[in-house]
Protein backbone atom coordinates (compact mmCIF):
# COMPACT_ATOMS: atom_id res chain seq x y z
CA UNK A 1 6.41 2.10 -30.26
CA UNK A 2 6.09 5.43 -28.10
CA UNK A 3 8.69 7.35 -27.05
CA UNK A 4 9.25 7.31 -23.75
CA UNK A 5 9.10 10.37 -21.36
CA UNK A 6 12.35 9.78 -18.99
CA UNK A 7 11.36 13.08 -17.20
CA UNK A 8 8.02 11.85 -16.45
CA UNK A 9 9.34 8.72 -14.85
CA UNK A 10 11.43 10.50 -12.90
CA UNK A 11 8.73 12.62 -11.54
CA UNK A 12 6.71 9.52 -10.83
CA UNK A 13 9.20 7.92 -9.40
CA UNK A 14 10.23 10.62 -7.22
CA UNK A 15 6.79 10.91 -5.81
CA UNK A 16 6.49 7.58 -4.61
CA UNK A 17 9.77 7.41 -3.26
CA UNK A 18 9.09 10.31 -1.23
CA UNK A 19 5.18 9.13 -0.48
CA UNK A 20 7.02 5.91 1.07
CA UNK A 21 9.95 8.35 3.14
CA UNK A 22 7.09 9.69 4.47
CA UNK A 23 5.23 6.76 5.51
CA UNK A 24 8.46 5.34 7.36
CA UNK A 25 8.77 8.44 9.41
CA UNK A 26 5.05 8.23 10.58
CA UNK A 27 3.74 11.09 8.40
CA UNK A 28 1.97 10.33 5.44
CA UNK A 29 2.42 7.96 2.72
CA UNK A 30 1.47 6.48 -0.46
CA UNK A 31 -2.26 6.26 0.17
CA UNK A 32 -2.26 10.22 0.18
CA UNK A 33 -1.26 9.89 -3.02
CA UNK A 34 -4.57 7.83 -4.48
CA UNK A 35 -7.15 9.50 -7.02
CA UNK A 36 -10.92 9.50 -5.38
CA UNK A 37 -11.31 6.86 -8.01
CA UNK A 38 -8.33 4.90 -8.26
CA UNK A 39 -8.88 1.37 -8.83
CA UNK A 40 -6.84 -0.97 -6.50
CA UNK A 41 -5.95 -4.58 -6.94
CA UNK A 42 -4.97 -7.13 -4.41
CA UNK A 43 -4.12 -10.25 -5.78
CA UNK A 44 -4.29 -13.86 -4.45
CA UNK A 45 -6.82 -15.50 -1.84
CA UNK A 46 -6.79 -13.12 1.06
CA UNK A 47 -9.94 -12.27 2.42
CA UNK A 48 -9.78 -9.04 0.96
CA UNK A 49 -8.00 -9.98 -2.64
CA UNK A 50 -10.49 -8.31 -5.51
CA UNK A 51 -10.86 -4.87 -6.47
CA UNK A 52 -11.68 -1.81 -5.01
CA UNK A 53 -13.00 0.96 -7.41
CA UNK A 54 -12.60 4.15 -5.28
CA UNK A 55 -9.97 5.32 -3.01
CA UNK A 56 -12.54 5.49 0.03
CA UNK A 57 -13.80 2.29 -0.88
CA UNK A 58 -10.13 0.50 -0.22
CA UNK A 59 -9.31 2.41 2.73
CA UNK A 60 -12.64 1.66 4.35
CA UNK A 61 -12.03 -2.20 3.32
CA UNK A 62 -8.64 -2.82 3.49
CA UNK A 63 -6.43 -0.40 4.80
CA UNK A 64 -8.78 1.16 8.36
CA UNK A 65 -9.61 -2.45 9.41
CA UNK A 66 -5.32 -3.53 8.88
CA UNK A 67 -4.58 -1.02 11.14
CA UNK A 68 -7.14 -1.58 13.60
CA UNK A 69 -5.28 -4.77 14.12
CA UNK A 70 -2.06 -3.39 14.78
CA UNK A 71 -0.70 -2.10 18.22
CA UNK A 72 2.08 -0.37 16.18
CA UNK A 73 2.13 0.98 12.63
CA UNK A 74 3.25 -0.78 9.94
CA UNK A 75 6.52 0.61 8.74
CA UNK A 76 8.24 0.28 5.30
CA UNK A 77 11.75 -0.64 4.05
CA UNK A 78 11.95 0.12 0.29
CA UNK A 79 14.09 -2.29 -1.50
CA UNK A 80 14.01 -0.44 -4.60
CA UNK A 81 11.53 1.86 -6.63
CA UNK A 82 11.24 1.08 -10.43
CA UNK A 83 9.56 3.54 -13.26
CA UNK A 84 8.53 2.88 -16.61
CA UNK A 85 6.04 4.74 -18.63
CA UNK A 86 3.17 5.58 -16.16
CA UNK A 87 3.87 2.93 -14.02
CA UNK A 88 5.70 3.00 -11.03
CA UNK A 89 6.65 -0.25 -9.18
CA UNK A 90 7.98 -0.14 -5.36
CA UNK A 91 9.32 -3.59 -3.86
CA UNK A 92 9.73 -3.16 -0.23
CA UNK A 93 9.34 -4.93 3.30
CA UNK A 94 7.02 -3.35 5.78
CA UNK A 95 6.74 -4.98 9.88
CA UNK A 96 4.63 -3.76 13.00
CA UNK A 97 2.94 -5.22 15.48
CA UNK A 98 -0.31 -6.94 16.29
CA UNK A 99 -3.01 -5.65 19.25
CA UNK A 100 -1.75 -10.08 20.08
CA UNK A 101 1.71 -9.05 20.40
CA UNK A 102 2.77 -11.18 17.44
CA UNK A 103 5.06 -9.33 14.97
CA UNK A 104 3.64 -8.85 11.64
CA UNK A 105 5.96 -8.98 8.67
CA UNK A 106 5.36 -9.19 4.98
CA UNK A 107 6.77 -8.32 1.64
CA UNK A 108 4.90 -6.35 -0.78
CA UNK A 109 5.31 -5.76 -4.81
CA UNK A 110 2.84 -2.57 -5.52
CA UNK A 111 2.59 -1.71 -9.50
CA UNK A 112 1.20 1.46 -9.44
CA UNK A 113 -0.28 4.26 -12.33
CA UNK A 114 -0.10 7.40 -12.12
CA UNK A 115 -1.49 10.06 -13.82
CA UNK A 116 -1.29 14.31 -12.94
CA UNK A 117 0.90 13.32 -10.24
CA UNK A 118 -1.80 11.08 -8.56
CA UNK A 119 -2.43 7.07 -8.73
CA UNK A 120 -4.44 6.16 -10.36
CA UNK A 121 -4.70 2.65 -10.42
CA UNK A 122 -2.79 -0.04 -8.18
CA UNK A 123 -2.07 -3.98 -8.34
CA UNK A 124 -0.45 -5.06 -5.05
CA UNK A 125 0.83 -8.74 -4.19
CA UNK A 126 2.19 -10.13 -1.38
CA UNK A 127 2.45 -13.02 0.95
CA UNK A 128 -1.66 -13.32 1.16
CA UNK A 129 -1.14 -16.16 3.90
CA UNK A 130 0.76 -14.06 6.09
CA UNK A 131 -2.18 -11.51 6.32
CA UNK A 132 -4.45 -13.57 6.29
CA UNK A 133 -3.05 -15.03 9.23
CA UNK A 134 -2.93 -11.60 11.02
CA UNK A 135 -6.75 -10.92 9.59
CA UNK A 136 -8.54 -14.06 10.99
CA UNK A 137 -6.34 -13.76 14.16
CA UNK A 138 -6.64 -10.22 15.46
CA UNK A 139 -10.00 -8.70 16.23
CA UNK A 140 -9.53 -5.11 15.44
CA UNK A 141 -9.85 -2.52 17.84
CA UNK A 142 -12.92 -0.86 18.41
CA UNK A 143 -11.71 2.40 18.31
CA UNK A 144 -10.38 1.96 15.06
CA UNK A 145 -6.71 1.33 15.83
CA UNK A 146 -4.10 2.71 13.84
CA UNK A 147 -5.10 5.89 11.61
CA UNK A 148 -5.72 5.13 7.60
């Protein structure tokens, strides 16, 4: 068994609590945080559950076309923030709204790996039907929406 590196953790987990204080104040958040080449996971049957390989690749995806659906930003409410090795996991709520009107809501698990202080590597589940509603529902702005 290794040893574990409780400083370490605490860095990690430090980061990502602050990437997400960020993110509920409107300036920033854990995607600024993701390697060029972080892998990132969705799981479940969404229409956009697989694997993205690169940080561009997601955002492009996943994360620009989201927002594009939303009249306001998504915010977060972090539950609680767990580390262990170079994993960091962050439970949390997040709710905006939709270009329809319709509240969007959701609860998110994100295990995420980080390495030099960057993650590296991402597995994220949530309710899948709930965005899927909000995907197949909203047509995303043209201009974009939200920014990524």
């Amino acid at each position: 068994m290794t040893e574990r590196n409780l400083a370490q953790e605490d860095t990690h987990k430090q980061a990502v609590q602050a990437a997400f204080d960020d993110w509920a104040a409107g300036r920033g958040g854990p995607f600024d945080l993701l390697a060029d080449e972080a892998r990132w996971t969705i799981v479940g049957n969404s229409p956009v559950s697989r694997t993205y390989e690169s940080r561009q690749e997601f955002l492009d995806t996943v994360i620009g076309p989201f927002n594009a659906r939303l009249s306001e930003p998504l915010v977060p409410t972090v539950r609680a923030v767990y580390a262990d090795g170079d994993w960091v996991i962050a439970l949390f709520d997040a709710s905006g709204s939709a270009h329809d009107g319709v509240p969007y809501r959701n609860t998110y698990t994100w295990y995420l790996r980080l390495a030099d202080g960057a993650i590296v590597e991402a597995i994220a589940f949530f309710d899948t039907l709930e965005f899927t509603d909000l995907w197949n529902r909203v047509t995303p702005a043209v201009d974009g929406g939200l920014a990524g």
